[in-house]
N, C-alpha and C. Protein backbone atom coordinates (compact mmCIF):
# COMPACT_ATOMS: atom_id res chain seq x y z
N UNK A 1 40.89 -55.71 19.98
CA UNK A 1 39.69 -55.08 20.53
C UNK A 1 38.50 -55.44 19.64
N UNK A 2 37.84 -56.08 20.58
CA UNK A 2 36.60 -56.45 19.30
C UNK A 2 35.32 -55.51 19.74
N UNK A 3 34.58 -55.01 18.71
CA UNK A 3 33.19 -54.29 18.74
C UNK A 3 32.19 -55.18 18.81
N UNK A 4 31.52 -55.13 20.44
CA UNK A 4 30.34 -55.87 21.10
C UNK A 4 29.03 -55.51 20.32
N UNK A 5 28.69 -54.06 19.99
CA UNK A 5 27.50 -53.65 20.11
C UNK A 5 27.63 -53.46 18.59
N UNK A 6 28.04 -53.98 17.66
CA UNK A 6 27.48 -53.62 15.75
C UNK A 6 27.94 -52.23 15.65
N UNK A 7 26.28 -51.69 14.75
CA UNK A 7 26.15 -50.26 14.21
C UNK A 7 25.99 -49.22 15.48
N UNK A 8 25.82 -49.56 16.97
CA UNK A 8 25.04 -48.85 17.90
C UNK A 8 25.66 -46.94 17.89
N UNK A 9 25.19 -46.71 17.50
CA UNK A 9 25.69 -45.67 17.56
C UNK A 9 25.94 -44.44 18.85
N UNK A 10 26.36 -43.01 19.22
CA UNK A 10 27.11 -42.48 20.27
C UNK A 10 26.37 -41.44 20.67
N UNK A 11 25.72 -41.48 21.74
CA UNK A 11 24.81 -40.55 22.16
C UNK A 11 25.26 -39.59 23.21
N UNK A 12 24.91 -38.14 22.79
CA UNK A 12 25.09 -37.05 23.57
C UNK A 12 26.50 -36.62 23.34
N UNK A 13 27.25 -36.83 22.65
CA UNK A 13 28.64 -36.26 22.87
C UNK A 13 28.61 -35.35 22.10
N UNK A 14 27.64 -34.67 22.20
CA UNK A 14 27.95 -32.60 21.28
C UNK A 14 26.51 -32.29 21.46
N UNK A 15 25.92 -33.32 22.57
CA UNK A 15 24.26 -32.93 22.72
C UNK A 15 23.63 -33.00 21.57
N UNK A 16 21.96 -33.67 22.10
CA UNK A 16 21.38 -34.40 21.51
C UNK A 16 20.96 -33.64 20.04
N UNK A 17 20.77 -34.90 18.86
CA UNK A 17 20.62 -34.34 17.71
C UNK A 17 19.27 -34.70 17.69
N UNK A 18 18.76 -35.57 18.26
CA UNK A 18 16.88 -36.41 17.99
C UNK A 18 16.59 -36.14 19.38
N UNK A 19 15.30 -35.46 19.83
CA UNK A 19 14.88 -35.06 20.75
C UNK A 19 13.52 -35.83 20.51
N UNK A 20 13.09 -37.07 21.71
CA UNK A 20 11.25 -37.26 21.39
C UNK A 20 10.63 -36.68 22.54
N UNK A 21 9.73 -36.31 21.99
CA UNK A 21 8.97 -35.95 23.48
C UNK A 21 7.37 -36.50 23.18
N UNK A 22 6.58 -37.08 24.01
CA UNK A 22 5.89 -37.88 23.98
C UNK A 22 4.35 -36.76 24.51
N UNK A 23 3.41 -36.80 23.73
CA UNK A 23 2.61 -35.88 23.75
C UNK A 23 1.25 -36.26 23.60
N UNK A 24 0.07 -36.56 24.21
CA UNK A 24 -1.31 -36.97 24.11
C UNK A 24 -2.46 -35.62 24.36
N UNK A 25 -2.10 -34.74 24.51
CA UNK A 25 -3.66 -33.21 24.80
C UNK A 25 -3.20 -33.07 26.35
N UNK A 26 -2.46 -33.96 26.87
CA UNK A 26 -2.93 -33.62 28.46
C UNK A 26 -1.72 -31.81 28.76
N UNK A 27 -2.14 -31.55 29.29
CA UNK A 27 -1.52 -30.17 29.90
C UNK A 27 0.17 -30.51 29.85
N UNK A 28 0.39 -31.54 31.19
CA UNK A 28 1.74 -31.84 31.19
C UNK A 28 2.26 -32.10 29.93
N UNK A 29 1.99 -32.68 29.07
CA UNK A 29 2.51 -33.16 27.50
C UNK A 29 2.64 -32.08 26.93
N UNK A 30 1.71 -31.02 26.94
CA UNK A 30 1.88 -29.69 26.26
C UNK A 30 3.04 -29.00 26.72
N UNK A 31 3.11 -28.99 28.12
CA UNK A 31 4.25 -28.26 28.63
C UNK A 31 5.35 -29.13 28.24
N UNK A 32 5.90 -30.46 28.67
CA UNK A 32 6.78 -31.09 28.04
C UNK A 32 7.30 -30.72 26.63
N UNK A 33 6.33 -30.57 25.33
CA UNK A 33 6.32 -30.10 24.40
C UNK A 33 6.73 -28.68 23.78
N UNK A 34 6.99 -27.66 25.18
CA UNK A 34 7.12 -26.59 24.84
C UNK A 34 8.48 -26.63 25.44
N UNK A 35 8.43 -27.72 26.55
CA UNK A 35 10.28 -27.73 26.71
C UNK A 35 11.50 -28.29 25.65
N UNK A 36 10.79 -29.53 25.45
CA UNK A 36 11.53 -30.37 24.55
C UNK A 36 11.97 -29.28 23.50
N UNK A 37 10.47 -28.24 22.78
CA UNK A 37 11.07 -27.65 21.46
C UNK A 37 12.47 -26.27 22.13
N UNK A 38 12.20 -25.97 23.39
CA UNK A 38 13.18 -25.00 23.55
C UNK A 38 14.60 -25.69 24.21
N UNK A 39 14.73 -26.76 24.08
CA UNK A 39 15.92 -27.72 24.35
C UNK A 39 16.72 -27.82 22.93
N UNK A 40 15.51 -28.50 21.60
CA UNK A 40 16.15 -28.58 20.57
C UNK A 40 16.09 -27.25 20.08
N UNK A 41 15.96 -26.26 20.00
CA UNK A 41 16.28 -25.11 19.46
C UNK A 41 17.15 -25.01 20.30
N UNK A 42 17.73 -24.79 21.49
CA UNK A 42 18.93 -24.74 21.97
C UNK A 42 20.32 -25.22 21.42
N UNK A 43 20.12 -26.57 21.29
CA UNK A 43 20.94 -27.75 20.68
C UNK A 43 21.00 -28.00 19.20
N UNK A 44 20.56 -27.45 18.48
CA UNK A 44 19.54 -27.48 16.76
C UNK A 44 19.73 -28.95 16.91
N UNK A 45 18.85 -29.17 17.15
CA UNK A 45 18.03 -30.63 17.24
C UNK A 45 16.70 -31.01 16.35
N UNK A 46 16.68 -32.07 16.06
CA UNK A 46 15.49 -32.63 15.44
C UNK A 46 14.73 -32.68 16.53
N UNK A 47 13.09 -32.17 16.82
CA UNK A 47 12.61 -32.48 17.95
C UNK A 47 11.25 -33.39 16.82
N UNK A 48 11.26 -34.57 17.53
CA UNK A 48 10.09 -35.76 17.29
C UNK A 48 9.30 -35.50 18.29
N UNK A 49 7.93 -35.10 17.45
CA UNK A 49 7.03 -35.25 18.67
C UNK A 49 6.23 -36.18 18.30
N UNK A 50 5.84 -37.38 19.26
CA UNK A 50 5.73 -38.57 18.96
C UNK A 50 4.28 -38.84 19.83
N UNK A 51 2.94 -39.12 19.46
CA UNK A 51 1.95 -39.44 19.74
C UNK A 51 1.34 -40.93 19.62
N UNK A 52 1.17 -41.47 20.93
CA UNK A 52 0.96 -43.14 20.73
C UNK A 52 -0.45 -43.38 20.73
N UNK A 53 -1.10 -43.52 19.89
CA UNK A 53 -2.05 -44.32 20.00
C UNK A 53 -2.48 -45.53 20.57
N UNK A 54 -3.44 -45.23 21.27
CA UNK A 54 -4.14 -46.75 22.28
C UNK A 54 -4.56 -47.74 21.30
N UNK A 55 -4.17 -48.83 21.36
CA UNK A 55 -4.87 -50.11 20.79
C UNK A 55 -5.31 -50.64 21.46
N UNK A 56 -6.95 -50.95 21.48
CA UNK A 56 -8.06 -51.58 21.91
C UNK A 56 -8.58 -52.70 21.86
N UNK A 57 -8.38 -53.60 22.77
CA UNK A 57 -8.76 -54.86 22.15
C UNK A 57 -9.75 -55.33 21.51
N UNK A 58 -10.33 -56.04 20.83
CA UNK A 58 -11.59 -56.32 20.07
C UNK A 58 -12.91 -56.34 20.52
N UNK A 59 -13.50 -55.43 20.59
CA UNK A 59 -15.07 -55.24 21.47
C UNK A 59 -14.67 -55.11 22.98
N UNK A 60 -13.53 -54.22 23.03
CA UNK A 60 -13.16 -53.31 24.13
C UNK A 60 -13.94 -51.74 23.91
N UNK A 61 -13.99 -51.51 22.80
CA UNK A 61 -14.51 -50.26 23.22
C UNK A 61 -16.43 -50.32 22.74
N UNK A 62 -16.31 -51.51 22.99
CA UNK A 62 -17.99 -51.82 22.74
C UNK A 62 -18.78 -51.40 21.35
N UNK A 63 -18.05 -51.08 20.40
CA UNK A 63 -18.16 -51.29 19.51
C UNK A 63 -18.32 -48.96 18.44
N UNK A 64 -17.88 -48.72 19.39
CA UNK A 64 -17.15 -47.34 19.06
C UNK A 64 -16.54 -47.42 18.39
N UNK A 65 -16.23 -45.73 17.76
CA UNK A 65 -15.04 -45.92 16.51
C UNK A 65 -14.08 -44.93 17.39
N UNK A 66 -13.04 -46.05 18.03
CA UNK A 66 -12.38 -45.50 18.80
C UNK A 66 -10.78 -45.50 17.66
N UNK A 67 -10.72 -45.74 16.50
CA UNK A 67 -9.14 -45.92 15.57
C UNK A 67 -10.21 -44.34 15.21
N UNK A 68 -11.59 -44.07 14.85
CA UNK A 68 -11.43 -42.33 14.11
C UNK A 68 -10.92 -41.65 15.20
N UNK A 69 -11.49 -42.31 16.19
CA UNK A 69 -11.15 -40.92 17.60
C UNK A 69 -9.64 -41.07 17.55
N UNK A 70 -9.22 -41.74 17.90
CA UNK A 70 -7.88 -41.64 18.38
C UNK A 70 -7.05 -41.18 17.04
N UNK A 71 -7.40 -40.96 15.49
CA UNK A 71 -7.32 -40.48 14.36
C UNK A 71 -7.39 -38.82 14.74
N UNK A 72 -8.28 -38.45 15.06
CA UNK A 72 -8.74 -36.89 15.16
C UNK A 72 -7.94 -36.86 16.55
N UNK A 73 -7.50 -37.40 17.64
CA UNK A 73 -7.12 -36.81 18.74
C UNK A 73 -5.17 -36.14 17.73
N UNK A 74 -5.22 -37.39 17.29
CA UNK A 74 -3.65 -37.08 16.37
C UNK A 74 -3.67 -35.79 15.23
N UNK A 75 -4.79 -35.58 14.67
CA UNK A 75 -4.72 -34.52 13.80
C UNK A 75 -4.62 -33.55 14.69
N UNK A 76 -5.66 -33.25 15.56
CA UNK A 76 -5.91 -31.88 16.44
C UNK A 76 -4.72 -31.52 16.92
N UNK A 77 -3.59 -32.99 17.47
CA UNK A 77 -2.02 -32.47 17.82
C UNK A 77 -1.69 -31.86 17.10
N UNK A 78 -1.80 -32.43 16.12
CA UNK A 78 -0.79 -31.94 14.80
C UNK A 78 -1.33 -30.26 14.04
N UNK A 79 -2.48 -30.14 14.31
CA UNK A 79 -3.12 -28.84 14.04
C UNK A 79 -2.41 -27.85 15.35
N UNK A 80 -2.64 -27.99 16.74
CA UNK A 80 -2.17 -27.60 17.66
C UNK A 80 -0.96 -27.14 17.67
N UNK A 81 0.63 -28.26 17.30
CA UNK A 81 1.59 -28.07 17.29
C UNK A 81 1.64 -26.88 16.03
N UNK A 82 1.36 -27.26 15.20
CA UNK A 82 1.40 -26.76 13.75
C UNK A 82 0.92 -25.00 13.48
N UNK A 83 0.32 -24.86 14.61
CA UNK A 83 -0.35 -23.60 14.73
C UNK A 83 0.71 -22.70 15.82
N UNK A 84 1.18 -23.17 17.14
CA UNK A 84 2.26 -22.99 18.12
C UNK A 84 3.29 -22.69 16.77
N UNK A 85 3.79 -23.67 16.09
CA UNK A 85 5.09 -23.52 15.64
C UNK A 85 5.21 -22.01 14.39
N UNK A 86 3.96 -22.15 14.05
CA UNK A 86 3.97 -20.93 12.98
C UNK A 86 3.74 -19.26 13.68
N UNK A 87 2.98 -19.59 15.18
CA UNK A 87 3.30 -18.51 16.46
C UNK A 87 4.75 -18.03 16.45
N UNK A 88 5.53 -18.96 16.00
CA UNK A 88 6.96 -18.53 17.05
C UNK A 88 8.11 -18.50 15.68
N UNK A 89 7.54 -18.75 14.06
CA UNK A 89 8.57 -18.45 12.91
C UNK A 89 9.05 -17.33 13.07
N UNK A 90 10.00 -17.39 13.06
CA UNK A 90 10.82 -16.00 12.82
C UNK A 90 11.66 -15.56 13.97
N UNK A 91 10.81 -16.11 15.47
CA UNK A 91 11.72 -15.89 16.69
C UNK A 91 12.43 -17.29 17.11
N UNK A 92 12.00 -18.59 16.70
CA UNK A 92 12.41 -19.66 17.09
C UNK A 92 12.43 -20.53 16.09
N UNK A 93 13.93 -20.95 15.62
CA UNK A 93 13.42 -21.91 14.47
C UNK A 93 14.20 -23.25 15.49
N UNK A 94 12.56 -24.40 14.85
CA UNK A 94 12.90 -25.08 15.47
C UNK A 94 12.78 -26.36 14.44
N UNK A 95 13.61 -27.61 14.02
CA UNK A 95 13.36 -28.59 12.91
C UNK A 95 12.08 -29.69 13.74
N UNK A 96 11.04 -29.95 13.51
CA UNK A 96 10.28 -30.55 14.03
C UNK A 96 9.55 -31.82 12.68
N UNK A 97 8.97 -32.94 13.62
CA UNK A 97 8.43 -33.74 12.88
C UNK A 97 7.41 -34.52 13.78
N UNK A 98 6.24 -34.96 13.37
CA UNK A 98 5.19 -35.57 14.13
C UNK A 98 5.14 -36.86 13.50
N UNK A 99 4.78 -37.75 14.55
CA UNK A 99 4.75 -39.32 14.55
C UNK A 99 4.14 -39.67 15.25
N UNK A 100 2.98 -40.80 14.64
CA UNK A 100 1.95 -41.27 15.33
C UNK A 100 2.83 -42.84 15.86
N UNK A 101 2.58 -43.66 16.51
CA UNK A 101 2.96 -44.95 16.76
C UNK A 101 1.57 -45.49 17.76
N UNK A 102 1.43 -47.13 17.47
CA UNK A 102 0.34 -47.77 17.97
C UNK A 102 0.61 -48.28 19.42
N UNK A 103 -0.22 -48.45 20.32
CA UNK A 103 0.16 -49.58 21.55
C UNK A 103 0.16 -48.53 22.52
N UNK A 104 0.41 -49.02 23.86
CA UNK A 104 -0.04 -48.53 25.17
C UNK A 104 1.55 -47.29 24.89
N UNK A 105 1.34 -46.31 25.81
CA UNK A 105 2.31 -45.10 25.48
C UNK A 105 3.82 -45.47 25.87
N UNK A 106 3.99 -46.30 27.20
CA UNK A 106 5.31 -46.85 27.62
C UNK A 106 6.19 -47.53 26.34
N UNK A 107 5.77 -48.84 25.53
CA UNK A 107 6.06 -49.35 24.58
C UNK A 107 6.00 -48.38 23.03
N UNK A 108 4.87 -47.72 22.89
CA UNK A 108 4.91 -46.95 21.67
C UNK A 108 6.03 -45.87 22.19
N UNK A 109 6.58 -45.50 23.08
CA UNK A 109 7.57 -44.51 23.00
C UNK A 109 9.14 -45.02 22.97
N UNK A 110 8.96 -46.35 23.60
CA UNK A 110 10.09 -47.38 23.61
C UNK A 110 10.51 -47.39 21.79
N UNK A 111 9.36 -47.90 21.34
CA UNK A 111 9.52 -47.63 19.79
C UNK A 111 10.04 -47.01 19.43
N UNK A 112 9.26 -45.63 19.68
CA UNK A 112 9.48 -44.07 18.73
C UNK A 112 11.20 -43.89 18.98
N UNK A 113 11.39 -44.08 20.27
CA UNK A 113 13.04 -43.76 20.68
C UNK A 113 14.01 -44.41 20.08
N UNK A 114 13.75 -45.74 19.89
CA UNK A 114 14.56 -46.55 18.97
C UNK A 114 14.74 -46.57 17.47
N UNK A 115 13.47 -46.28 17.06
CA UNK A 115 13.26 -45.77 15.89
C UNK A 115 13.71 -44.90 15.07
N UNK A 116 13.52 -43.85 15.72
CA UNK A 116 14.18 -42.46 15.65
C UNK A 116 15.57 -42.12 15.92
N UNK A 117 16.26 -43.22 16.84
CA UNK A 117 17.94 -42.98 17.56
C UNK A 117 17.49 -41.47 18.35
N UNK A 118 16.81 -41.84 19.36
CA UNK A 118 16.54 -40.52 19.81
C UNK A 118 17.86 -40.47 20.88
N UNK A 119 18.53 -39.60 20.85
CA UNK A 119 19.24 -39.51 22.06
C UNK A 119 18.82 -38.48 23.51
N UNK A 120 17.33 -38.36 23.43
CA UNK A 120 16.85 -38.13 24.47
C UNK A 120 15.16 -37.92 24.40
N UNK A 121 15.14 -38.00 25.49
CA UNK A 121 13.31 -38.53 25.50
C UNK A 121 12.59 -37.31 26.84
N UNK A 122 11.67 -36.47 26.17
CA UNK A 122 10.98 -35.72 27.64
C UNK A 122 9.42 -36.14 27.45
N UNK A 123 8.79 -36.05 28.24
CA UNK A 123 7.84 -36.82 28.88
C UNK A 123 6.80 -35.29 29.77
N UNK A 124 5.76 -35.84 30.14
CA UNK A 124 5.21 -34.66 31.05
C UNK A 124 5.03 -35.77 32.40
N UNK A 125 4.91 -35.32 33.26
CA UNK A 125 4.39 -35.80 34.34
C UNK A 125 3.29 -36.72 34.70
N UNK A 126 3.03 -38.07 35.00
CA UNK A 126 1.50 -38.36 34.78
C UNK A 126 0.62 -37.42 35.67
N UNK A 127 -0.76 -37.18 35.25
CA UNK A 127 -1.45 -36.58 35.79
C UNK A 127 -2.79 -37.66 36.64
N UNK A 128 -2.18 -38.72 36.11
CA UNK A 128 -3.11 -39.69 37.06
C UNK A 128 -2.80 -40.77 38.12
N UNK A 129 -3.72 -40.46 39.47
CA UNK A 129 -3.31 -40.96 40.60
C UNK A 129 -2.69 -42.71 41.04
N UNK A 130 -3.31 -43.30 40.13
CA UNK A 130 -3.16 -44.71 39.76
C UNK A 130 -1.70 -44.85 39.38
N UNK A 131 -1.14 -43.90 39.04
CA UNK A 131 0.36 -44.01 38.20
C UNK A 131 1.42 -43.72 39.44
N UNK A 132 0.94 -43.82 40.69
CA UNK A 132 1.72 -43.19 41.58
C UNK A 132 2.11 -44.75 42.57
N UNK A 133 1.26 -45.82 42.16
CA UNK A 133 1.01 -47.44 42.62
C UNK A 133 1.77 -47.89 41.18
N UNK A 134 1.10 -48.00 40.33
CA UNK A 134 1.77 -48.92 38.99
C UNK A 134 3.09 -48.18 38.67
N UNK A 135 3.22 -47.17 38.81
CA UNK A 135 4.41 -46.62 38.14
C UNK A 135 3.98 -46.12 36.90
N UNK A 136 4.29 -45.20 36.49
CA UNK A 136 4.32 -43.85 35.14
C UNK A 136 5.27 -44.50 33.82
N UNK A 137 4.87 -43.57 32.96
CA UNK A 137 5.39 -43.87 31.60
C UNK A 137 6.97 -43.62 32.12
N UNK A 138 6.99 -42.13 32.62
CA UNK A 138 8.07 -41.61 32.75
C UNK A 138 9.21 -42.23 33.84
N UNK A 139 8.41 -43.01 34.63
CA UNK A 139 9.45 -43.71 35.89
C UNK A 139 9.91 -45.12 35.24
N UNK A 140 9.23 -45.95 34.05
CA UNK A 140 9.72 -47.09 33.25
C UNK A 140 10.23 -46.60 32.05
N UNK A 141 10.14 -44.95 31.94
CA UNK A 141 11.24 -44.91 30.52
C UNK A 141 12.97 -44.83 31.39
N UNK A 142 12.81 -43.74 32.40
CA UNK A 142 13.82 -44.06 33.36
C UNK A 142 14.53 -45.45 33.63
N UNK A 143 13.55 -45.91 34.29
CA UNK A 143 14.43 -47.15 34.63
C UNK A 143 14.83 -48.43 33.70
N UNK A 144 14.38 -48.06 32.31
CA UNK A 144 15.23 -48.73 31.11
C UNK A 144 16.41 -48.52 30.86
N UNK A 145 16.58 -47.08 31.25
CA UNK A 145 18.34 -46.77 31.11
C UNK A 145 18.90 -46.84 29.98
N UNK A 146 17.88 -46.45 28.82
CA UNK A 146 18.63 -46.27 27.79
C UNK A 146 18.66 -44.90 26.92
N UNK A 147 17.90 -44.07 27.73
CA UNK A 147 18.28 -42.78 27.34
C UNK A 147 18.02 -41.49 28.37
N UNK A 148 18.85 -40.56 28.24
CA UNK A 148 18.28 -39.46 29.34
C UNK A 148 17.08 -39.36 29.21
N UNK A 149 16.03 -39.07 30.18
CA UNK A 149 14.87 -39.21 30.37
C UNK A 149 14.54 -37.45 31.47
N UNK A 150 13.87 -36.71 30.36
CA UNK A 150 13.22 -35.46 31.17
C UNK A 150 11.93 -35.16 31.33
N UNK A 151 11.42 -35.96 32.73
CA UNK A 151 10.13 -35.38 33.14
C UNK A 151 9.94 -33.94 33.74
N UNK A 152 8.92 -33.46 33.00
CA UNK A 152 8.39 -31.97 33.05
C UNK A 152 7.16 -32.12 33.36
N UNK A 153 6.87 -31.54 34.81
CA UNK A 153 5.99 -31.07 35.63
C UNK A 153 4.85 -30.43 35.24
């Protein structure tokens, strides 16, 4: 019997230990975020909450300081989460960690998941109409098929 796949290691068999859930300010992400953490507190799970930063091409954003913005959109998460999580010490312990990653959100979460050995990935819903023609973060993390994938409404 020979081993095809190396180091790959075994996902879900005592439920997930790395939970990412993919999070930008929008509503759905928040809610996603409040599922993901009551999944891994369910499971005592590591929950990664993983924020992708847009990379802009060169005199795409006309010459804005769109790396501070997208800098402060990541702190304010991290103030946000950070403020939620100290809401709920004592009734919910939950192991959490924040991670920024660069590039459009489909690929930066492709990352974060691999990165991390996430053995599961939640997502919020897109909230934009265009994503219903191109297809969503959440319908190409799906159809990669490489990890359970939970979109939250």
């Amino acid at each position: 019997m020979t081993e095809q796949h190396g180091h790959r290691f075994e996902r879900g068999t005592d439920g997930p230990k790395v939970i990412v859930v993919g999070v930008d300010g929008s509503d759905s992400s928040l809610r996603a975020a409040a599922y993901a953490a009551g999944l891994a507190r369910r499971q005592h799970a590591l929950l990664a909450v993983v924020y992708v930063q847009p990379v802009l091409a060169a005199g795409a954003a006309l010459g804005a300081p769109v790396a501070e913005t997208t800098d402060e959109i990541a702190e304010d998460l991290v103030a946000q989460i950070r403020e939620a999580a100290e809401r709920l010490k004592g009734i919910f312990e939950v192991r959490w960690e924040f991670h920024t990653f660069r590039g459009d959100p489909y690929n930066g979460l492709v990352t974060a998941a691999d990165e991390l050995t996430a053995d599961a990935v939640v997502v919020g819903a897109s909230e934009q109409a265009g994503h219903r023609i191109v297809g969503s973060v959440a319908v190409r993390l799906v159809k990669a098929g490489r990890w359970p994938v939970t979109v939250v409404p």
